[in-house]
PDB file of N, CA and C in Angstrom:
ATOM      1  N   UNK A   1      -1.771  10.809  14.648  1.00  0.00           N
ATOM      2  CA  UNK A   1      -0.466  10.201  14.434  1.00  0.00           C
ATOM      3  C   UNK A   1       0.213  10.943  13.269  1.00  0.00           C
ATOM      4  N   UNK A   2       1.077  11.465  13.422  1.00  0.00           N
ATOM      5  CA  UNK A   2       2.309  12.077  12.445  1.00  0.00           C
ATOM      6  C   UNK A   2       2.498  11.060  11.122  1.00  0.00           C
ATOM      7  N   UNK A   3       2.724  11.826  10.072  1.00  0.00           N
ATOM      8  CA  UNK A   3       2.991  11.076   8.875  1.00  0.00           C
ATOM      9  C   UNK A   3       3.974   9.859   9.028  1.00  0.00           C
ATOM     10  N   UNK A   4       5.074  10.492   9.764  1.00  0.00           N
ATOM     11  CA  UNK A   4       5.911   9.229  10.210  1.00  0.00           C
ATOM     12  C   UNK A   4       6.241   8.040  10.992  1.00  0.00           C
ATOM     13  N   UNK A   5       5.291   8.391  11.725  1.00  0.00           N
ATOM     14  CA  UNK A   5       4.475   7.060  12.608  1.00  0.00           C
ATOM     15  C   UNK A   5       3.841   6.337  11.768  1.00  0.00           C
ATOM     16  N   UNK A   6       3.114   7.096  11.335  1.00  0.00           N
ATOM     17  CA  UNK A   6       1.907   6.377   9.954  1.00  0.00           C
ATOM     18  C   UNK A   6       2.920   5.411   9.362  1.00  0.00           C
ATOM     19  N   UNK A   7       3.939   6.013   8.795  1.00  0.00           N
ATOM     20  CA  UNK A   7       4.708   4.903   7.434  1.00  0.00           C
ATOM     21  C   UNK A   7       5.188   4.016   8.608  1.00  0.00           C
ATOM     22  N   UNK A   8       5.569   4.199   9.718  1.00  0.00           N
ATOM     23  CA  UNK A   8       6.396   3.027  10.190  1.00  0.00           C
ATOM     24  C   UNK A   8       5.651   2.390  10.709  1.00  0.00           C
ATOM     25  N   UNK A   9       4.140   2.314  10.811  1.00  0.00           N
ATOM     26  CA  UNK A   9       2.985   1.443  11.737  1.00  0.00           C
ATOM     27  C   UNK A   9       3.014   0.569  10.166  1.00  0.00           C
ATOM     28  N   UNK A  10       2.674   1.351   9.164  1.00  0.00           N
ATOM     29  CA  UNK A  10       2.455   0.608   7.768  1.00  0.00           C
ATOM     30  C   UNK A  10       3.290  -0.613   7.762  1.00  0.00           C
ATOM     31  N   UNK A  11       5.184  -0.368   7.541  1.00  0.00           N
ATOM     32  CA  UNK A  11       5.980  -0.923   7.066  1.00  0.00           C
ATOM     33  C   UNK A  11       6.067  -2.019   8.568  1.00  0.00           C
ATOM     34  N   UNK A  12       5.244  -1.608   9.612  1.00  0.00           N
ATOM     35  CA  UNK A  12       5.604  -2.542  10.432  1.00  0.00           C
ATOM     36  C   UNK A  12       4.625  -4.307  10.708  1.00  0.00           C
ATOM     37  N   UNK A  13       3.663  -3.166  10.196  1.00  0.00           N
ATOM     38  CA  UNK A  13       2.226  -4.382   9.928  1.00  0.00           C
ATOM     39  C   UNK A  13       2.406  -4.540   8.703  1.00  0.00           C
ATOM     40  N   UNK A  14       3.093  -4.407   7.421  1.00  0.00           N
ATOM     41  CA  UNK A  14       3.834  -5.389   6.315  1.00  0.00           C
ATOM     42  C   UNK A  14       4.224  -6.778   6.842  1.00  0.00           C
ATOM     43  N   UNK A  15       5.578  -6.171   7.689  1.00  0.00           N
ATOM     44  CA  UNK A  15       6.416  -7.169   7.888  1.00  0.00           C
ATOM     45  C   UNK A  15       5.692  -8.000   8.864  1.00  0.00           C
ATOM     46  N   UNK A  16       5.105  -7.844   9.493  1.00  0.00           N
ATOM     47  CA  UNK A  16       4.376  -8.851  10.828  1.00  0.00           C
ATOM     48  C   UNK A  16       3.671  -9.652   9.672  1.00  0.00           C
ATOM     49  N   UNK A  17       3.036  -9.700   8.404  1.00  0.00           N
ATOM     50  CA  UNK A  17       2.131 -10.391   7.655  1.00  0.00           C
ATOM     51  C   UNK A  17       2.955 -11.149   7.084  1.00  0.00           C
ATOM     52  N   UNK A  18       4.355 -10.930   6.979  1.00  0.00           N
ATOM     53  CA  UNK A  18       5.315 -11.252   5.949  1.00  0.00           C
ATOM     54  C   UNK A  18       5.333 -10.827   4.760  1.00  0.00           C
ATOM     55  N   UNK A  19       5.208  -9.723   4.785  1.00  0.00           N
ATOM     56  CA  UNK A  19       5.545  -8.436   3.508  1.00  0.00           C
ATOM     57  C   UNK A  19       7.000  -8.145   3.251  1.00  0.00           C
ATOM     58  N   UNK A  20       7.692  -7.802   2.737  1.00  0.00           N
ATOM     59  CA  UNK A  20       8.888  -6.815   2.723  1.00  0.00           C
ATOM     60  C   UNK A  20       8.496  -5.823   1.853  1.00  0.00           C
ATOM     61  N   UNK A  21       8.966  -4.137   2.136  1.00  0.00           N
ATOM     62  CA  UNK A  21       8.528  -3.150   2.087  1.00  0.00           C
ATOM     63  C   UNK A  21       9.704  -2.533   1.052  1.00  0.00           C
ATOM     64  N   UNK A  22       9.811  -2.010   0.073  1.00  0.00           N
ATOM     65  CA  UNK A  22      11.118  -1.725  -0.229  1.00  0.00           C
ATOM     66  C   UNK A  22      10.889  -0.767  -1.782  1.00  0.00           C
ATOM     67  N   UNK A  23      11.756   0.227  -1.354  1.00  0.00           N
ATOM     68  CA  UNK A  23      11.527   1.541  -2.329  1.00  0.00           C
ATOM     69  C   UNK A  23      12.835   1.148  -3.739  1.00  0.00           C
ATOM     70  N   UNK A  24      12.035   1.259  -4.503  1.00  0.00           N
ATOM     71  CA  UNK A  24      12.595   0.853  -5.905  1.00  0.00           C
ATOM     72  C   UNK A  24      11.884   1.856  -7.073  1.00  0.00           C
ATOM     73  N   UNK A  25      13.092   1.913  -8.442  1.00  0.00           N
ATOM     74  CA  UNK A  25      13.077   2.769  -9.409  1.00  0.00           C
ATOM     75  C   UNK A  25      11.901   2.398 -10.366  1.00  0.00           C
ATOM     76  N   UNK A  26      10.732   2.556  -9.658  1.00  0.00           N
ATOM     77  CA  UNK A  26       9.349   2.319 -10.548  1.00  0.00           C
ATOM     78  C   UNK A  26       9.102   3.859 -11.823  1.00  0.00           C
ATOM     79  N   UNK A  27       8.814   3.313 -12.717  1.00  0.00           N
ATOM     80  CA  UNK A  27       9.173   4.914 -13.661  1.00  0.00           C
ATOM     81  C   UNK A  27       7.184   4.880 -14.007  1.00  0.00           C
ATOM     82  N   UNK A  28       6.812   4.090 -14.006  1.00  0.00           N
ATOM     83  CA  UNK A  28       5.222   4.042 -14.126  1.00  0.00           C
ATOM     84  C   UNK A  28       4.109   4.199 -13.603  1.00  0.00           C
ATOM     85  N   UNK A  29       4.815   3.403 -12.356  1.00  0.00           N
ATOM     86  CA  UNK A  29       3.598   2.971 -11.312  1.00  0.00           C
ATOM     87  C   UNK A  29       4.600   4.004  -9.920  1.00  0.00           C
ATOM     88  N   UNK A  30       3.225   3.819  -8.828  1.00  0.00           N
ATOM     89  CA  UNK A  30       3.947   4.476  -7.245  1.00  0.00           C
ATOM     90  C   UNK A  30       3.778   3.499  -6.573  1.00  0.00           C
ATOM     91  N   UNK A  31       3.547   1.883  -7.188  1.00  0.00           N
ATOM     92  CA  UNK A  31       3.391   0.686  -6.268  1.00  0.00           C
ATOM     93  C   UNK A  31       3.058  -0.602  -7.127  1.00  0.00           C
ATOM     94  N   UNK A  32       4.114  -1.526  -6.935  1.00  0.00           N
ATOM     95  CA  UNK A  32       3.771  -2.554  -7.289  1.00  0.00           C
ATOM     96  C   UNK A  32       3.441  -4.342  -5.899  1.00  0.00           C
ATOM     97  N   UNK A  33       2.848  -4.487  -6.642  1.00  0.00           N
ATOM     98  CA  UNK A  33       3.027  -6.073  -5.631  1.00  0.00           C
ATOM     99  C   UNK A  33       3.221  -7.575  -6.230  1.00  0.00           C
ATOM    100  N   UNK A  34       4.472  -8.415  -6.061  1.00  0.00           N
ATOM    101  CA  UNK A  34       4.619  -9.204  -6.674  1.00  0.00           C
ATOM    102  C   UNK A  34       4.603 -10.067  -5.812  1.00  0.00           C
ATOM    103  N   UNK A  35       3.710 -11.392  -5.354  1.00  0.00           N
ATOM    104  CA  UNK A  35       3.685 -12.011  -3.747  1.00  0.00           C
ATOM    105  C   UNK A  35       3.766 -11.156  -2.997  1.00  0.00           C
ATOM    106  N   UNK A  36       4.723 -11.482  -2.002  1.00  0.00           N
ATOM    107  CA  UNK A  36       4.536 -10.445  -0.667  1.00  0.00           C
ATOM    108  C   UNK A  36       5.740  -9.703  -0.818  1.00  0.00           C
ATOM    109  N   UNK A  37       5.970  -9.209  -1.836  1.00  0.00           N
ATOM    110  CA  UNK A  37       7.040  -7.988  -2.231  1.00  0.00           C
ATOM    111  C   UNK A  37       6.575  -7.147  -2.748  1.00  0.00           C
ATOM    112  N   UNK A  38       6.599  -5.812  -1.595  1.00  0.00           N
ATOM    113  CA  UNK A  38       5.601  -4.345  -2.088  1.00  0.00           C
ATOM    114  C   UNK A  38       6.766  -3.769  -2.539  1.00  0.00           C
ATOM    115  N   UNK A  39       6.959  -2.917  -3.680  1.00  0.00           N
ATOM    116  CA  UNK A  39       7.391  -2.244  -4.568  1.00  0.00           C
ATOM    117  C   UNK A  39       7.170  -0.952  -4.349  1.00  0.00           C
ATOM    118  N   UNK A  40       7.640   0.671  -3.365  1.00  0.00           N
ATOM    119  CA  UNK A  40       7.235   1.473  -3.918  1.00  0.00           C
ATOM    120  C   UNK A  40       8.176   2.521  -4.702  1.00  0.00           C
ATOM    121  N   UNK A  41       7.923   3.317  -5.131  1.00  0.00           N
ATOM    122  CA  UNK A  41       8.701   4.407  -5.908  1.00  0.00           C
ATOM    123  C   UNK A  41       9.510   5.026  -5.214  1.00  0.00           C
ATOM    124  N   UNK A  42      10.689   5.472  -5.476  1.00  0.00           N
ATOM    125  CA  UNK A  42      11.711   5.913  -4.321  1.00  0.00           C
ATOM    126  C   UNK A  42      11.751   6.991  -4.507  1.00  0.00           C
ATOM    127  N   UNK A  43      11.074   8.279  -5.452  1.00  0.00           N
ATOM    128  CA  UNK A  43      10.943   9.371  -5.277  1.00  0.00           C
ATOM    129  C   UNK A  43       9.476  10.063  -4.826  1.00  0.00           C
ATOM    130  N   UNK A  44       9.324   9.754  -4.088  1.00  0.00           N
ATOM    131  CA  UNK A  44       8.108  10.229  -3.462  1.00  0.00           C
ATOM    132  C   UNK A  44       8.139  11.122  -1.965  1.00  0.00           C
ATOM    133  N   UNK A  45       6.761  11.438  -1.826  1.00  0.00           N
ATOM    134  CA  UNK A  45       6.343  11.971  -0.265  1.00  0.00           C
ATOM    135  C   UNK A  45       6.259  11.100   0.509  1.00  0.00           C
ATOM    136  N   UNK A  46       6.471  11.672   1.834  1.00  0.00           N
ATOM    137  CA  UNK A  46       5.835  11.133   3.310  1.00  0.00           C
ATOM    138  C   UNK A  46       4.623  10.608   2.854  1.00  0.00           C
ATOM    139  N   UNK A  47       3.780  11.598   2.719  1.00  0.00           N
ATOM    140  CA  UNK A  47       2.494  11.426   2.508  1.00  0.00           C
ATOM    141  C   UNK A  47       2.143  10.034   1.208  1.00  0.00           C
ATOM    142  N   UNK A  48       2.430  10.330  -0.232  1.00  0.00           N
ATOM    143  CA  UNK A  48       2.787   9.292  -0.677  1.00  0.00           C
ATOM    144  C   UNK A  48       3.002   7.982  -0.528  1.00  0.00           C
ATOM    145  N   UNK A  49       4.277   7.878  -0.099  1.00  0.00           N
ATOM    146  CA  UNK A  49       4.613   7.050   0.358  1.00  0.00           C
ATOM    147  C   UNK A  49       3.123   5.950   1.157  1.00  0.00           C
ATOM    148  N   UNK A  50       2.990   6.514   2.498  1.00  0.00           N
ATOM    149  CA  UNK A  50       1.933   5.993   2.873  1.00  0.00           C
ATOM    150  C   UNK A  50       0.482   5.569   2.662  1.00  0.00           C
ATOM    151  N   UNK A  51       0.070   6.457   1.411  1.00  0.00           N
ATOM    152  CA  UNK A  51      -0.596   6.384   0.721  1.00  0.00           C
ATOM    153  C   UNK A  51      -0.820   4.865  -0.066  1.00  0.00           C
ATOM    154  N   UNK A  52      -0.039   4.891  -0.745  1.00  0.00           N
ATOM    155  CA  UNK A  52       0.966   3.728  -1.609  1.00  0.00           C
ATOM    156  C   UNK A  52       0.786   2.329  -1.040  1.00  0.00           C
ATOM    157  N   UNK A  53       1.734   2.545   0.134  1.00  0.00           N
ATOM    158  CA  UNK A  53       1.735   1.308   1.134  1.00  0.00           C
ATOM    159  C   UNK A  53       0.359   0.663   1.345  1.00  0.00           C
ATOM    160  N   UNK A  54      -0.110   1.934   1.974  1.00  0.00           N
ATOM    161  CA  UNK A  54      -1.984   1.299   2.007  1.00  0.00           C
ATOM    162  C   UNK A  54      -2.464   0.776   0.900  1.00  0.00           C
ATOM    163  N   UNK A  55      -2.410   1.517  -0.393  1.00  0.00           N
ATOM    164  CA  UNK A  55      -2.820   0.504  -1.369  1.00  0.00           C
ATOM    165  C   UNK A  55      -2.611  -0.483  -2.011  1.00  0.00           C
ATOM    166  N   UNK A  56      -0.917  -0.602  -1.999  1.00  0.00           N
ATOM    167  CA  UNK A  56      -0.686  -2.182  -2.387  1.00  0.00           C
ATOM    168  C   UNK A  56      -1.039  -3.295  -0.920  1.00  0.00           C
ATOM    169  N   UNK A  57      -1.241  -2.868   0.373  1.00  0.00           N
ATOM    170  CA  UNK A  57      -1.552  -3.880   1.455  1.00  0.00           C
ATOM    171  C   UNK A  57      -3.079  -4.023   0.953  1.00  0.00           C
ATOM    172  N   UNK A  58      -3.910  -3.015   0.750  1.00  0.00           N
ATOM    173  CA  UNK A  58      -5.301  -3.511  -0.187  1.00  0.00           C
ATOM    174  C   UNK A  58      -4.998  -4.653  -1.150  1.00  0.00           C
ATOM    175  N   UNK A  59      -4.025  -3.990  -1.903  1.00  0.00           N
ATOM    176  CA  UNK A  59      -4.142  -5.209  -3.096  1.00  0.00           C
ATOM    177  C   UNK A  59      -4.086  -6.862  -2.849  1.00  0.00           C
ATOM    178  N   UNK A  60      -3.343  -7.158  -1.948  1.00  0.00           N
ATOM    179  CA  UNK A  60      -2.784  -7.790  -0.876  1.00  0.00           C
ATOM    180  C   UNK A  60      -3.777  -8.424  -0.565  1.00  0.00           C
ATOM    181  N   UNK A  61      -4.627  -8.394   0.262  1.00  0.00           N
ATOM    182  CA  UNK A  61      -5.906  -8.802   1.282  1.00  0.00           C
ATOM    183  C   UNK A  61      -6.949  -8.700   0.064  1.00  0.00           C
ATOM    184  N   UNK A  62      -7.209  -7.942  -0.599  1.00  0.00           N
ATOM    185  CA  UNK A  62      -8.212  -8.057  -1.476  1.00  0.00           C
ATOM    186  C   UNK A  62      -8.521  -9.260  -2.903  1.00  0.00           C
ATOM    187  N   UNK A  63      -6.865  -8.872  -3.172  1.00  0.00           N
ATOM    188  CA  UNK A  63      -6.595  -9.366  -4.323  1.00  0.00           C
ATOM    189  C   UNK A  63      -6.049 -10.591  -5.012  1.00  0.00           C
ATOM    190  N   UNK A  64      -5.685 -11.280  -4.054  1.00  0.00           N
ATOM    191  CA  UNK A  64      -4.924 -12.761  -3.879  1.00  0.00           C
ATOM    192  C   UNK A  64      -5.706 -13.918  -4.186  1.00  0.00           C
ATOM    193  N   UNK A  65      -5.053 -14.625  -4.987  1.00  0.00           N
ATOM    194  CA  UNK A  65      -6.030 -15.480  -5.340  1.00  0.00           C
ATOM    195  C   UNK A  65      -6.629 -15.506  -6.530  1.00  0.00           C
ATOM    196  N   UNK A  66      -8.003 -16.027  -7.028  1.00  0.00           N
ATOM    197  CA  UNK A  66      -8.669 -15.880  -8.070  1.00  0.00           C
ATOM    198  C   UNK A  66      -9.590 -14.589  -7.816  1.00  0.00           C
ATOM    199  N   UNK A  67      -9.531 -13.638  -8.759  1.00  0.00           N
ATOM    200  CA  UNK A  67     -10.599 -12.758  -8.370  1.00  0.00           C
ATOM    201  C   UNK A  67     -10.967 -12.376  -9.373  1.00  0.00           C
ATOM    202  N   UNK A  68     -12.431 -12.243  -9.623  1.00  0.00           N
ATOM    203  CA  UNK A  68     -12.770 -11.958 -11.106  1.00  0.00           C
ATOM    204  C   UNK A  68     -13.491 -10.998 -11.371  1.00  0.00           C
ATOM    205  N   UNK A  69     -12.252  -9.989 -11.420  1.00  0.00           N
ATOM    206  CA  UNK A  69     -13.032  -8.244 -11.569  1.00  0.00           C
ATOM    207  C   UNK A  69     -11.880  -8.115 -12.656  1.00  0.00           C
ATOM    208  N   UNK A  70     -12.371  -6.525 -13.166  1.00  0.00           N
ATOM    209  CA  UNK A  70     -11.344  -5.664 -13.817  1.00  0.00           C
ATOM    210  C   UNK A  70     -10.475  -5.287 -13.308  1.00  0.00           C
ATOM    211  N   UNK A  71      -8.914  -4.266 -13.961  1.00  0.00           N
ATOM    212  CA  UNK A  71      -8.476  -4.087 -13.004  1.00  0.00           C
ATOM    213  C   UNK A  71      -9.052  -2.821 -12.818  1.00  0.00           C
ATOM    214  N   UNK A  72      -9.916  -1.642 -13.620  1.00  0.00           N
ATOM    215  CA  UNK A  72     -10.122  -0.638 -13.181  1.00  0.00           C
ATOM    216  C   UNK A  72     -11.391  -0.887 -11.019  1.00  0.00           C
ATOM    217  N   UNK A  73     -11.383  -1.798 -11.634  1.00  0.00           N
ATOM    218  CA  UNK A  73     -12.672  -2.446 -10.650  1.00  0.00           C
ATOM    219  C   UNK A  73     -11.822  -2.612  -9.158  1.00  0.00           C
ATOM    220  N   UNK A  74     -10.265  -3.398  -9.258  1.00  0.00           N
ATOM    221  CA  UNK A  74      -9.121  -3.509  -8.678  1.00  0.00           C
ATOM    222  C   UNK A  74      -8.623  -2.355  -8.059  1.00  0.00           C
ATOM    223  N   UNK A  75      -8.517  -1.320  -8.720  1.00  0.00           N
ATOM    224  CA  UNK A  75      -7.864   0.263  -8.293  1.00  0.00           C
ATOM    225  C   UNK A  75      -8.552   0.296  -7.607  1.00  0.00           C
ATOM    226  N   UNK A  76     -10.112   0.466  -8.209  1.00  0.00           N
ATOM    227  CA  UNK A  76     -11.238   1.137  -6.924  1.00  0.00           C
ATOM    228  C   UNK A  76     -11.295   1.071  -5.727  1.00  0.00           C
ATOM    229  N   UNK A  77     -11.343  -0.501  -5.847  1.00  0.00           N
ATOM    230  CA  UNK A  77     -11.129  -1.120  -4.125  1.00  0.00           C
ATOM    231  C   UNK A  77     -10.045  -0.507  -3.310  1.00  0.00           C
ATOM    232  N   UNK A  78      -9.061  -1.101  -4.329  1.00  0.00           N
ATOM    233  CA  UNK A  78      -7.611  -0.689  -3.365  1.00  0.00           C
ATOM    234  C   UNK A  78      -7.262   0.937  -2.989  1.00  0.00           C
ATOM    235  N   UNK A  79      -7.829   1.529  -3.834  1.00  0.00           N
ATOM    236  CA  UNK A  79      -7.941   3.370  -3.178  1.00  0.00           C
ATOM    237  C   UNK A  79      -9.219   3.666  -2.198  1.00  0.00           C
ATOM    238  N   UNK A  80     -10.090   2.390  -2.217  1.00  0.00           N
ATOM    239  CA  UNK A  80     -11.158   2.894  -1.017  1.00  0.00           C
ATOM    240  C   UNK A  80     -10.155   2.424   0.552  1.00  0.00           C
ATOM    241  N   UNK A  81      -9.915   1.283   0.180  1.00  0.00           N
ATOM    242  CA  UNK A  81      -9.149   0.761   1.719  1.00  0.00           C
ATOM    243  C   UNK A  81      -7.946   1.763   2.098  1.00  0.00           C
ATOM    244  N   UNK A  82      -7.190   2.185   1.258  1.00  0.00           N
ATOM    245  CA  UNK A  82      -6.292   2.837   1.019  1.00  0.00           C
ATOM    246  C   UNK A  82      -6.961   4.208   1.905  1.00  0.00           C
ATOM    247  N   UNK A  83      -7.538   4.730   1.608  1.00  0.00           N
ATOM    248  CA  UNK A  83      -8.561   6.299   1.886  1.00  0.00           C
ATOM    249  C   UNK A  83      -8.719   5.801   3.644  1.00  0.00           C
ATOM    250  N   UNK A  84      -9.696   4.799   3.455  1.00  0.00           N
ATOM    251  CA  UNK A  84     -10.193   4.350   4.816  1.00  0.00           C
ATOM    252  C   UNK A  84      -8.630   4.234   5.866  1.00  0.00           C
ATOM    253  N   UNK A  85      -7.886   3.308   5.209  1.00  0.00           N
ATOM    254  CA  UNK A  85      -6.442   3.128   6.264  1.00  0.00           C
ATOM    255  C   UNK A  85      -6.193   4.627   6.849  1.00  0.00           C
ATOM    256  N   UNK A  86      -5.478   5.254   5.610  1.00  0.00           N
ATOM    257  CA  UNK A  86      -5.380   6.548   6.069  1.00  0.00           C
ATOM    258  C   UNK A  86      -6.097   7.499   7.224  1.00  0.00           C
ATOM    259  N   UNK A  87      -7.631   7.433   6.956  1.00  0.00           N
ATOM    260  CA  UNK A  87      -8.456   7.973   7.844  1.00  0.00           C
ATOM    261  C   UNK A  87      -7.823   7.742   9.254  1.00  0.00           C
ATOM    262  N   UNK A  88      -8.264   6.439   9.424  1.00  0.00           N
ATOM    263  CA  UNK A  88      -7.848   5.448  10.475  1.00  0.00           C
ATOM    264  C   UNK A  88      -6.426   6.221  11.324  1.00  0.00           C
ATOM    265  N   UNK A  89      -5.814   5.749  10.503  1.00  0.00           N
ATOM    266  CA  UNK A  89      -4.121   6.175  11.085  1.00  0.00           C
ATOM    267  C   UNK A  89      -4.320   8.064  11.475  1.00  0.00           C
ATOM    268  N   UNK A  90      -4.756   8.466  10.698  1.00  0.00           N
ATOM    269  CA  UNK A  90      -4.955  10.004  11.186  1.00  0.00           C
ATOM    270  C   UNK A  90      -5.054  10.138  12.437  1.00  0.00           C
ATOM    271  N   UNK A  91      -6.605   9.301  12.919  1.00  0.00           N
ATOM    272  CA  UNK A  91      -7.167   8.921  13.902  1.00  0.00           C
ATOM    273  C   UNK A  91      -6.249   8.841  15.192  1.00  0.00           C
ATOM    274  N   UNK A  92      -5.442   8.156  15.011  1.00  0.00           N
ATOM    275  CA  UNK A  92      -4.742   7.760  15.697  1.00  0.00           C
ATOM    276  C   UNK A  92      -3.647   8.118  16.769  1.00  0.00           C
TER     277      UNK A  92
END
Protein backbone atom coordinates (compact mmCIF):
# COMPACT_ATOMS: atom_id res chain seq x y z
CA UNK A 1 0.00 0.00 0.00
CA UNK A 2 1.39 3.48 -1.05
CA UNK A 3 2.21 6.01 1.63
CA UNK A 4 -1.02 7.60 0.77
CA UNK A 5 -3.36 4.99 1.20
CA UNK A 6 -1.52 4.32 4.40
CA UNK A 7 -2.42 7.99 5.85
CA UNK A 8 -5.93 7.77 4.58
CA UNK A 9 -6.62 4.02 5.99
CA UNK A 10 -5.00 5.77 9.31
CA UNK A 11 -7.17 9.02 9.32
CA UNK A 12 -10.00 6.76 8.34
CA UNK A 13 -9.84 4.17 11.23
CA UNK A 14 -9.36 7.48 13.56
CA UNK A 15 -12.53 8.67 12.64
CA UNK A 16 -14.55 5.27 12.65
CA UNK A 17 -13.21 5.12 16.61
CA UNK A 18 -14.22 8.68 16.98
CA UNK A 19 -10.89 10.35 16.65
CA UNK A 20 -10.54 13.62 14.75
CA UNK A 21 -7.27 13.82 12.95
CA UNK A 22 -5.99 17.32 12.47
CA UNK A 23 -2.57 18.96 11.56
CA UNK A 24 -1.65 21.82 13.89
CA UNK A 25 1.44 24.26 14.72
CA UNK A 26 3.12 21.79 17.26
CA UNK A 27 6.78 23.49 17.68
CA UNK A 28 7.89 20.44 20.15
CA UNK A 29 6.24 17.48 19.68
CA UNK A 30 5.15 15.55 15.93
CA UNK A 31 1.96 14.40 17.97
CA UNK A 32 -0.13 15.15 20.57
CA UNK A 33 -3.38 13.47 22.06
CA UNK A 34 -5.85 15.25 24.11
CA UNK A 35 -9.15 12.72 24.41
CA UNK A 36 -9.87 11.77 21.06
CA UNK A 37 -8.16 14.81 19.47
CA UNK A 38 -4.89 13.69 17.61
CA UNK A 39 -2.70 16.64 17.13
CA UNK A 40 -0.14 16.30 14.38
CA UNK A 41 2.57 18.74 13.18
CA UNK A 42 1.73 20.40 9.96
CA UNK A 43 5.16 20.44 8.66
CA UNK A 44 5.97 17.11 8.08
CA UNK A 45 6.33 13.93 5.61
CA UNK A 46 4.04 11.48 4.04
CA UNK A 47 5.97 9.17 5.73
CA UNK A 48 5.87 11.11 9.05
CA UNK A 49 2.92 11.95 9.08
CA UNK A 50 1.85 8.29 9.22
CA UNK A 51 4.24 7.41 11.39
CA UNK A 52 2.81 9.90 13.98
CA UNK A 53 -0.75 8.91 13.45
CA UNK A 54 0.23 5.34 14.40
CA UNK A 55 1.69 6.51 17.44
CA UNK A 56 -0.66 8.73 18.96
CA UNK A 57 -3.61 5.80 17.92
CA UNK A 58 -1.03 3.63 20.27
CA UNK A 59 -1.27 6.15 22.78
CA UNK A 60 -4.91 5.93 22.45
CA UNK A 61 -5.59 2.10 22.98
CA UNK A 62 -2.71 1.76 25.22
CA UNK A 63 -2.86 4.64 27.25
CA UNK A 64 -6.32 5.64 28.47
CA UNK A 65 -7.21 5.43 31.62
CA UNK A 66 -5.09 4.76 34.72
CA UNK A 67 -1.80 3.45 33.68
CA UNK A 68 1.06 3.22 35.82
CA UNK A 69 4.24 3.41 33.83
CA UNK A 70 6.72 6.17 32.94
CA UNK A 71 6.40 8.15 30.23
CA UNK A 72 9.76 7.02 28.79
CA UNK A 73 8.05 3.42 29.35
CA UNK A 74 4.85 5.22 27.32
CA UNK A 75 7.04 6.19 24.13
CA UNK A 76 8.30 2.67 24.05
CA UNK A 77 5.09 1.10 23.65
CA UNK A 78 3.66 3.61 21.45
CA UNK A 79 6.79 3.39 18.84
CA UNK A 80 6.55 -0.50 19.06
CA UNK A 81 2.73 -0.45 17.85
CA UNK A 82 3.58 2.39 15.80
CA UNK A 83 6.65 0.16 13.93
CA UNK A 84 4.27 -2.91 13.95
CA UNK A 85 1.14 -0.66 12.28
CA UNK A 86 3.44 0.47 9.77
CA UNK A 87 4.80 -3.02 8.95
CA UNK A 88 1.27 -4.09 8.63
CA UNK A 89 0.07 -1.31 6.25
CA UNK A 90 3.27 -1.91 4.05
CA UNK A 91 1.89 -5.30 3.89
CA UNK A 92 -0.86 -4.34 2.49
Amino acid sequence: MNKGKQLETLVHFATSIGCHVSLVPLQYNDGRVKGKRIGIRATMSIDEYVHNIAHELAHIYLHTGEVDMNDKEKEAQAEGVANLIEGILEKC
